[in-house]
Protein backbone atom coordinates (compact mmCIF):
# COMPACT_ATOMS: atom_id res chain seq x y z
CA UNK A 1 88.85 75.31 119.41
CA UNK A 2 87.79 78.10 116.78
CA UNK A 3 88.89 81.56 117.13
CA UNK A 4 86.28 83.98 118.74
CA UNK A 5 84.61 85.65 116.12
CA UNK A 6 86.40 89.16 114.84
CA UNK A 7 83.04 91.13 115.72
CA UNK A 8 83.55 89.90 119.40
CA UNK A 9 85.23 92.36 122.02
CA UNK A 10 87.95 91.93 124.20
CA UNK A 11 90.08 93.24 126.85
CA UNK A 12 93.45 95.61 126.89
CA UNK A 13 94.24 96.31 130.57
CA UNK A 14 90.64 97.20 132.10
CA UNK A 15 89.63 98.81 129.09
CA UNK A 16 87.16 96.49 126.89
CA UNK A 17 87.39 96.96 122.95
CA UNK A 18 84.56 96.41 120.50
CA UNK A 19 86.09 93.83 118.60
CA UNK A 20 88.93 92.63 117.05
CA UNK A 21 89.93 94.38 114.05
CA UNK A 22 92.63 96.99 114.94
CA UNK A 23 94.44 99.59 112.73
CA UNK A 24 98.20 99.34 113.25
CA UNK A 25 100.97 102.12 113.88
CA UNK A 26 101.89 103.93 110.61
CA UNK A 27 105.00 105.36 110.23
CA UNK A 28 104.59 108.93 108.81
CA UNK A 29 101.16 107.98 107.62
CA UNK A 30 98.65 106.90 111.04
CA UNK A 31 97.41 110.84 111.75
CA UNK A 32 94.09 111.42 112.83
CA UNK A 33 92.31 111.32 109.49
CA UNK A 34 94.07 107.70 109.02
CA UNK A 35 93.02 106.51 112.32
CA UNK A 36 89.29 108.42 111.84
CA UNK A 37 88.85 106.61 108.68
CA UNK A 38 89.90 103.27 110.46
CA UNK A 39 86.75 103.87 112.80
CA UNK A 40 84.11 104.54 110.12
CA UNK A 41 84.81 101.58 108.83
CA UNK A 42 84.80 99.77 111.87
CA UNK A 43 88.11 99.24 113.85
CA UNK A 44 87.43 98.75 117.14
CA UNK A 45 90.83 100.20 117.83
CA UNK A 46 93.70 102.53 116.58
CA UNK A 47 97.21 103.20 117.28
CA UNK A 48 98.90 106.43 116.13
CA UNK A 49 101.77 106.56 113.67
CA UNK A 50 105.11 106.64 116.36
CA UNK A 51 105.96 109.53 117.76
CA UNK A 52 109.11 110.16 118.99
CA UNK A 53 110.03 110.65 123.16
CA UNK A 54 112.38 112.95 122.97
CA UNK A 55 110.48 115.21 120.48
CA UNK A 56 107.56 115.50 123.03
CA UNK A 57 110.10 115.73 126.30
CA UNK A 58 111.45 118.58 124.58
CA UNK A 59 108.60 120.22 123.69
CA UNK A 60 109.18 120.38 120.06
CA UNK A 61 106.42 122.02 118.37
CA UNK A 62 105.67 120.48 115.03
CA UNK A 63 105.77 117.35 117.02
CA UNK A 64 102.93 118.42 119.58
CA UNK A 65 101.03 120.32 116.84
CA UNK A 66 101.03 117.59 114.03
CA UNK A 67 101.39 114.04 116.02
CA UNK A 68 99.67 114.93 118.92
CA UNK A 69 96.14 115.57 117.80
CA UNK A 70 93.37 112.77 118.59
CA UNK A 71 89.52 114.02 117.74
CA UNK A 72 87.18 113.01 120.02
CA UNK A 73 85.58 111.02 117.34
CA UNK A 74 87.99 108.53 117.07
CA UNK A 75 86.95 107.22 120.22
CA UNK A 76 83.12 106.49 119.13
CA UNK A 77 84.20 103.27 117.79
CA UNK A 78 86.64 102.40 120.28
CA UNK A 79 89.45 103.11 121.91
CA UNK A 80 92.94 104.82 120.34
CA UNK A 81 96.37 104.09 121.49
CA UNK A 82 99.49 106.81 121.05
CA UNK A 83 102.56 104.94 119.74
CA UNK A 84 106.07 106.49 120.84
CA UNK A 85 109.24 105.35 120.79
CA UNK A 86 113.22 106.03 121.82
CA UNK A 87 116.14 104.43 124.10
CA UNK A 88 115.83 106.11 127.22
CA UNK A 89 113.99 105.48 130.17
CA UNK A 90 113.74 109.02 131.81
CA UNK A 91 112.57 110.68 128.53
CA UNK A 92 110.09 107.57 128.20
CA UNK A 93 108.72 108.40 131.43
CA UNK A 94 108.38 112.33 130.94
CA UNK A 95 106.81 111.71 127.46
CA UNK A 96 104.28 109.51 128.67
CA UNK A 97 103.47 111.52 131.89
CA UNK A 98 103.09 114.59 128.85
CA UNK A 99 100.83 112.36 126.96
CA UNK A 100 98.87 110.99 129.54
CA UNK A 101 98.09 114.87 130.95
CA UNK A 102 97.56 116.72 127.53
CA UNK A 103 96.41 113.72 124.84
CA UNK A 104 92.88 112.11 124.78
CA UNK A 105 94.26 108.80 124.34
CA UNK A 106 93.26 105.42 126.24
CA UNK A 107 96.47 103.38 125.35
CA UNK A 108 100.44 104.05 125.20
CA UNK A 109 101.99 101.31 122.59
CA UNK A 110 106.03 101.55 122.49
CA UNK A 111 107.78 100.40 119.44
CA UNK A 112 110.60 97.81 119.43
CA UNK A 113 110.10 96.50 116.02
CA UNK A 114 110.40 99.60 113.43
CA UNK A 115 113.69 97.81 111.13
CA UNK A 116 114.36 101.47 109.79
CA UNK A 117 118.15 102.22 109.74
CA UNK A 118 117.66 105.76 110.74
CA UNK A 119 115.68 104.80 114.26
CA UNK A 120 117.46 101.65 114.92
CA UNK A 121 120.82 103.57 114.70
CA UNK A 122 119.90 105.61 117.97
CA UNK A 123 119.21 102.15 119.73
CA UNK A 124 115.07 102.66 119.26
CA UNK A 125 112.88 100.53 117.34
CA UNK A 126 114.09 96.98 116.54
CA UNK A 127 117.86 97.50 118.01
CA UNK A 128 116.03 97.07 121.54
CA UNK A 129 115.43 93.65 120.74
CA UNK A 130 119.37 93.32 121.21
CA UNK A 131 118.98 95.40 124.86
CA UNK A 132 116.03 93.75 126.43
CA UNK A 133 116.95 95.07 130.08
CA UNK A 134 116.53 98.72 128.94
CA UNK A 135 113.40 97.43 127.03
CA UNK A 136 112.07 96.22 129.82
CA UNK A 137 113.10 99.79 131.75
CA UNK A 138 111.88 101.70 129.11
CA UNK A 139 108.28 99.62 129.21
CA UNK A 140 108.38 100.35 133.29
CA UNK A 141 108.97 103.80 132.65
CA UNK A 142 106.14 104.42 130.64
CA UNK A 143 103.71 102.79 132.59
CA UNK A 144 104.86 104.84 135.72
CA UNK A 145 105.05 108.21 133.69
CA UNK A 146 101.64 107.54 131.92
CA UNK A 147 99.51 105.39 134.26
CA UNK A 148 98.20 104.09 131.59
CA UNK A 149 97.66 100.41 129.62
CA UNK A 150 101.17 100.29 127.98
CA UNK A 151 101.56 97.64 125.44
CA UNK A 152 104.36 97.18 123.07
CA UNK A 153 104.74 96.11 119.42
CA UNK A 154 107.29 93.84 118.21
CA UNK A 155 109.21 92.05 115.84
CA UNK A 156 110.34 87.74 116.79
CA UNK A 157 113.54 88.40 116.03
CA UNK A 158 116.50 90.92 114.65
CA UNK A 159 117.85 89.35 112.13
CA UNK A 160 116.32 86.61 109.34
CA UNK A 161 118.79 83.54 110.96
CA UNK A 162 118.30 85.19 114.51
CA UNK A 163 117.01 83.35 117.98
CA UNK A 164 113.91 85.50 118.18
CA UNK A 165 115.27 87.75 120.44
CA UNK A 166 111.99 89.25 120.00
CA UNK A 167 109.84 86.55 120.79
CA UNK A 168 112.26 86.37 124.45
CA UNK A 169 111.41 89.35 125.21
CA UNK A 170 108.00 89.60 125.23
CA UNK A 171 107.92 87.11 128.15
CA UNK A 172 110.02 89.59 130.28
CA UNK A 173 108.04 92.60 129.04
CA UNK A 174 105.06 91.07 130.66
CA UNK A 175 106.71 89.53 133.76
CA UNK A 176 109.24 92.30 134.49
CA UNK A 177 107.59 95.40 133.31
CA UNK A 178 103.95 94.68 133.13
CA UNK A 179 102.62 95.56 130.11
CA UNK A 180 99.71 94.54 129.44
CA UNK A 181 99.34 93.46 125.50
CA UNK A 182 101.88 92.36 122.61
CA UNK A 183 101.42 93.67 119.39
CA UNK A 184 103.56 90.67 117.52
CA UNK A 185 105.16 90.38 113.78
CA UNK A 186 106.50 87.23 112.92
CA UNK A 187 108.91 88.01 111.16
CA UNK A 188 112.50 89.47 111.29
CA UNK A 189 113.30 93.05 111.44
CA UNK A 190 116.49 92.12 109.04
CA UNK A 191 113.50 91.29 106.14
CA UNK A 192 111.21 94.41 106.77
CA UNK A 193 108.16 93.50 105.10
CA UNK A 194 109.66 90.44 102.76
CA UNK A 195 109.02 86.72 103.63
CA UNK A 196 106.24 84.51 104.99
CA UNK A 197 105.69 85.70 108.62
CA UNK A 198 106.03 82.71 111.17
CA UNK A 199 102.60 82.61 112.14
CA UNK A 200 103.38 79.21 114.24
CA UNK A 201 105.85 80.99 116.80
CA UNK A 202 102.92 83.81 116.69
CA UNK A 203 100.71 80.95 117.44
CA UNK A 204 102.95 79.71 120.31
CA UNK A 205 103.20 83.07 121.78
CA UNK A 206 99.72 83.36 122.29
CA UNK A 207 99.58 80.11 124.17
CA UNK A 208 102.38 81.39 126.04
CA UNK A 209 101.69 84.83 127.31
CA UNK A 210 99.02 85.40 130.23
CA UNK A 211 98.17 88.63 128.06
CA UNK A 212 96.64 89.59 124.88
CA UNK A 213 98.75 89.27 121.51
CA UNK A 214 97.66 91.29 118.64
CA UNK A 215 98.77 89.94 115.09
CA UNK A 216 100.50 91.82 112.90
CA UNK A 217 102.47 91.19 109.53
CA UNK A 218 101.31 89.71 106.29
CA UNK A 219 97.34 90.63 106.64
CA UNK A 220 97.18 92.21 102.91
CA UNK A 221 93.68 90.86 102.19
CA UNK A 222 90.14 89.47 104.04
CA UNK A 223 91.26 85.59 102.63
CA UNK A 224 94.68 86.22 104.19
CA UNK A 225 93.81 87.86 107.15
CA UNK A 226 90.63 85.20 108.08
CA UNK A 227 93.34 82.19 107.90
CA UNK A 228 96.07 83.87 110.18
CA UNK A 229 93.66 84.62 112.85
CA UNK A 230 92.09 80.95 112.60
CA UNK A 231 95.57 80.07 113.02
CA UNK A 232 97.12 81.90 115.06
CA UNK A 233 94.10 82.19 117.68
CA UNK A 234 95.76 85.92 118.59
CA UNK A 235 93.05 88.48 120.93
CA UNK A 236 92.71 90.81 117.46
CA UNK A 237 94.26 91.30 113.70
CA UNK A 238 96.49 94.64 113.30
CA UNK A 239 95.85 95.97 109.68
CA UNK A 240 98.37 97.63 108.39
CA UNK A 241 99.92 98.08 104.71
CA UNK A 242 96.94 95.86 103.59
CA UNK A 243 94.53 98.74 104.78
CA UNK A 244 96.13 101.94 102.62
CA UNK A 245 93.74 102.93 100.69
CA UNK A 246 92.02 99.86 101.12
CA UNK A 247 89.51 100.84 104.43
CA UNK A 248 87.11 98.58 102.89
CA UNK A 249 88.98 95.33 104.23
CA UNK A 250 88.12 96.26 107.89
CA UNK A 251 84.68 96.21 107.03
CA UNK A 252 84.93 93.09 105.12
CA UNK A 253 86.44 91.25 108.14
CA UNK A 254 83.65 92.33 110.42
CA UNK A 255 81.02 91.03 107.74
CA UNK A 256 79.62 94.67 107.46
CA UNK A 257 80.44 94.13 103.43
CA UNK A 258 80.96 91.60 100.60
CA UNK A 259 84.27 90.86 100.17
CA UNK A 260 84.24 92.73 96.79
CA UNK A 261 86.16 96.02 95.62
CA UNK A 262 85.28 99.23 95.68
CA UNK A 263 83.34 100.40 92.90
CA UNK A 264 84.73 103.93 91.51
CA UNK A 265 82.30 105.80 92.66
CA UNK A 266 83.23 104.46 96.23
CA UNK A 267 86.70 105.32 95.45
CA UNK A 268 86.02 108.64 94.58
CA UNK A 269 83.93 109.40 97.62
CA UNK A 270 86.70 108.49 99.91
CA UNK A 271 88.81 110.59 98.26
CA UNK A 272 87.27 113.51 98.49
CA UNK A 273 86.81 112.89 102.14
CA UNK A 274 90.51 112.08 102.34
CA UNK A 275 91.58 115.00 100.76
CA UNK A 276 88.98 117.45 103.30
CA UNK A 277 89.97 115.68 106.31
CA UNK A 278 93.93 116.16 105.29
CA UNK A 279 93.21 119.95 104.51
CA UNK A 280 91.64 120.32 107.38
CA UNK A 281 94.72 118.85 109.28
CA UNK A 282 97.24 120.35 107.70
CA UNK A 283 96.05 122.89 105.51
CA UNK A 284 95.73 122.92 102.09
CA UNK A 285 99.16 124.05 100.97
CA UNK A 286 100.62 121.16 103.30
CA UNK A 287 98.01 118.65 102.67
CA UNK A 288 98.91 119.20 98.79
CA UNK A 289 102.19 117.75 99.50
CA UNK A 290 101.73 115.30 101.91
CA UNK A 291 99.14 113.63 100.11
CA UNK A 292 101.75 112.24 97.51
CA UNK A 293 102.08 109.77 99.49
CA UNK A 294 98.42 108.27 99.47
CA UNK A 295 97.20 108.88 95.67
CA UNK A 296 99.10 105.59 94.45
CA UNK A 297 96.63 103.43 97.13
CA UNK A 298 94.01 105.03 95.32
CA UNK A 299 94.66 104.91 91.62
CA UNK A 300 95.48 101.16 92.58
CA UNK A 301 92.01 100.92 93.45
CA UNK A 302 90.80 102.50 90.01
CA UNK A 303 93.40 100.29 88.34
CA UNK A 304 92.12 97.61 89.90
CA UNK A 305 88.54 98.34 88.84
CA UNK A 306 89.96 98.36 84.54
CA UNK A 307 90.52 101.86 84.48
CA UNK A 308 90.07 102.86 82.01
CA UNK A 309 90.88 99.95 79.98
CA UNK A 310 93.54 96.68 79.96
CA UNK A 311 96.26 97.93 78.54
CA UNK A 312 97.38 99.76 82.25
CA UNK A 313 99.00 102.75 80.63
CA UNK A 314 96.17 105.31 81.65
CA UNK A 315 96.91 104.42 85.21
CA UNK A 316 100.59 105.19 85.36
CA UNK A 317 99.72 108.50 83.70
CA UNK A 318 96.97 109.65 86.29
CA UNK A 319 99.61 109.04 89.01
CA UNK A 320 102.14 111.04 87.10
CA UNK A 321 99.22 113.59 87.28
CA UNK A 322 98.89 113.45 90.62
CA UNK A 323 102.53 113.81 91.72
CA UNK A 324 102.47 116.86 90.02
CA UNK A 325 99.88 118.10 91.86
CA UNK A 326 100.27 120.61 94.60
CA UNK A 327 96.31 121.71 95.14
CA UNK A 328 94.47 119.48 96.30
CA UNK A 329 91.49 120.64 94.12
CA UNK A 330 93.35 119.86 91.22
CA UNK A 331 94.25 116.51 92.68
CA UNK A 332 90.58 115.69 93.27
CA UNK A 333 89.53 117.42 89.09
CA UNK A 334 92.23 114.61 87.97
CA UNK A 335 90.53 111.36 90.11
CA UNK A 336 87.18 112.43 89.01
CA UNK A 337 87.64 112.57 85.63
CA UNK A 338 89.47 108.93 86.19
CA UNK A 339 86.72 107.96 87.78
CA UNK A 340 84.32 108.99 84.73
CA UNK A 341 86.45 107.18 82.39
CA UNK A 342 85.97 103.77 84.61
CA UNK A 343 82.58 103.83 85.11
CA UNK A 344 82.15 104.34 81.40
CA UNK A 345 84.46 101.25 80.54
């Protein structure tokens, strides 16, 4: 039997969703302006960058000024989930009963699958693969704080030679603590983003579970992307590194576009409204800095396109450009006159 098609909706809980082309938690990246950019080009649902428990039980403000801010728009396209994460039950519970009161959000997604050393240390993220009985209390807690859909995004296994650990405990988050979706990456936590994710066991999974699994892991292009889902038969596709920069693939998979690249002038557009969104968000003076992050995604784009010519030096030094670049005005002189120099190629 073929896969439903990607532009077809689907259930999370009691709440229906648009269709089935999701933008996936972001660490340090999935604000507002990541997750609004999602929807205008056509996720049918979001989930926040993870945000830690104990920052919101404790009321610290950066974390409810910054991480907590969802714009009404996002939810014209669909709904948007608030990813958090941490260890302990009790905070899990407070945090979600804080989120569900003060946060326009329709979803709460806990993480169990983030491999970074500095999260997994405190027994968060992927270490509760190797603790599935406070997984499963932590995944009760939330839904009791929150009274909300609580779903929960994983990796199969801890380690590359592992039992999928992960994989086990999905079955118990579902039976024991009632969540109500998987968000699933096939592969180990041990290989971050390295490897060919095991889309069978994702495939078995989803035969498995009386509840929706989302895919996740590997989906860096529409050719990619179209096969795992034939294969793996999952409720949606969760884009996630293949979508920096690149919020042209989620229209590609819901055939609103060619699957062609950006021109520049598209490229430059977004931009711009990257960089006013981000401003707006953080401020200019912050969103000077923070922005570092993002420019490569888009002078990948450019380079992509030939700018401005074969020999690939000219991108290198427009990155170098940007780096250096604490106003965002200047950022935004420096891609437009890239731009110019492609489109004249």
């Amino acid at each position: 039997m073929a896969a439903p098609a990607l532009t077809e909706s689907w259930t999370l809980g009691d709440i229906e969703i648009p269709n089935r082309v999701t933008l996936a938690p972001l660490a340090g990246i999935g604000n507002w302006v990541v997750r609004l950019q999602a929807k205008r080009y056509g996720a049918g649902y979001a989930v926040s960058e993870m945000v830690s428990s104990f920052a919101i039980h404790y009321r610290n403000e950066k974390t409810l000024r910054d991480l907590l801010t969802f714009k009404p728009e996002e939810r014209d396209g669909g709904p948007v989930a608030i990813q958090l994460f941490g260890q302990d039950p009790e905070v899990m519970k407070s945090a979600a009963a804080y989120v569900a009161e003060h946060v326009a959000v329709d979803v709460i997604d806990l993480n169990m699958g983030c491999p970074v050393p500095k999260v997994c240390k405190t027994g968060a993220g992927a270490a509760m693969l190797k603790d599935p009985d406070t997984a499963v209390a932590v995944a009760k807690a939330a839904k009791e704080g929150s009274g909300l859909p609580v779903t929960v995004k994983l990796r199969s296994s801890t380690t590359k030679d592992g039992e999928h650990d992960g994989y086990a405990l999905a079955a118990r988050l579902v039976d024991e603590a009632g969540v109500d979706a998987i968000g699933f990456h096939p592969r180990s936590a041990q290989v971050h983003h390295k490897g060919t994710p095991d889309y069978a066991l994702a495939a078995k999974l989803v035969d498995e579970l009386p509840v929706p699994v989302v895919l996740s892991g590997g989906l860096h292009d529409a050719e990619q992307t179209l096969a795992a889902y034939e294969q793996v038969r999952p409720a949606a596709v969760m884009i996630a590194r293949g979508g920096l920069g690149n919020p042209w693939l989620l229209s590609t998979l819901l055939g609103r576009r060619e699957d062609v690249a950006p021109t520049a002038d598209e490229v430059a557009a977004e931009f711009d409204w990257l960089l006013d969104r981000t401003a707006e968000h953080l401020g200019t003076e912050r969103a000077g800095r923070y922005l570092r992050k993002h420019y490569p995604w888009y002078v990948e784009r450019l380079a992509g396109l030939g700018y401005p010519d074969a020999s690939a030096t000219p991108d290198k030094q427009l990155q170098a450009a940007l780096q250096q670049s604490d106003e965002i005005e200047i950022a935004r002189e420096r891609l437009r006159a890239a731009v110019a120099a492609t489109v004249a190629v």
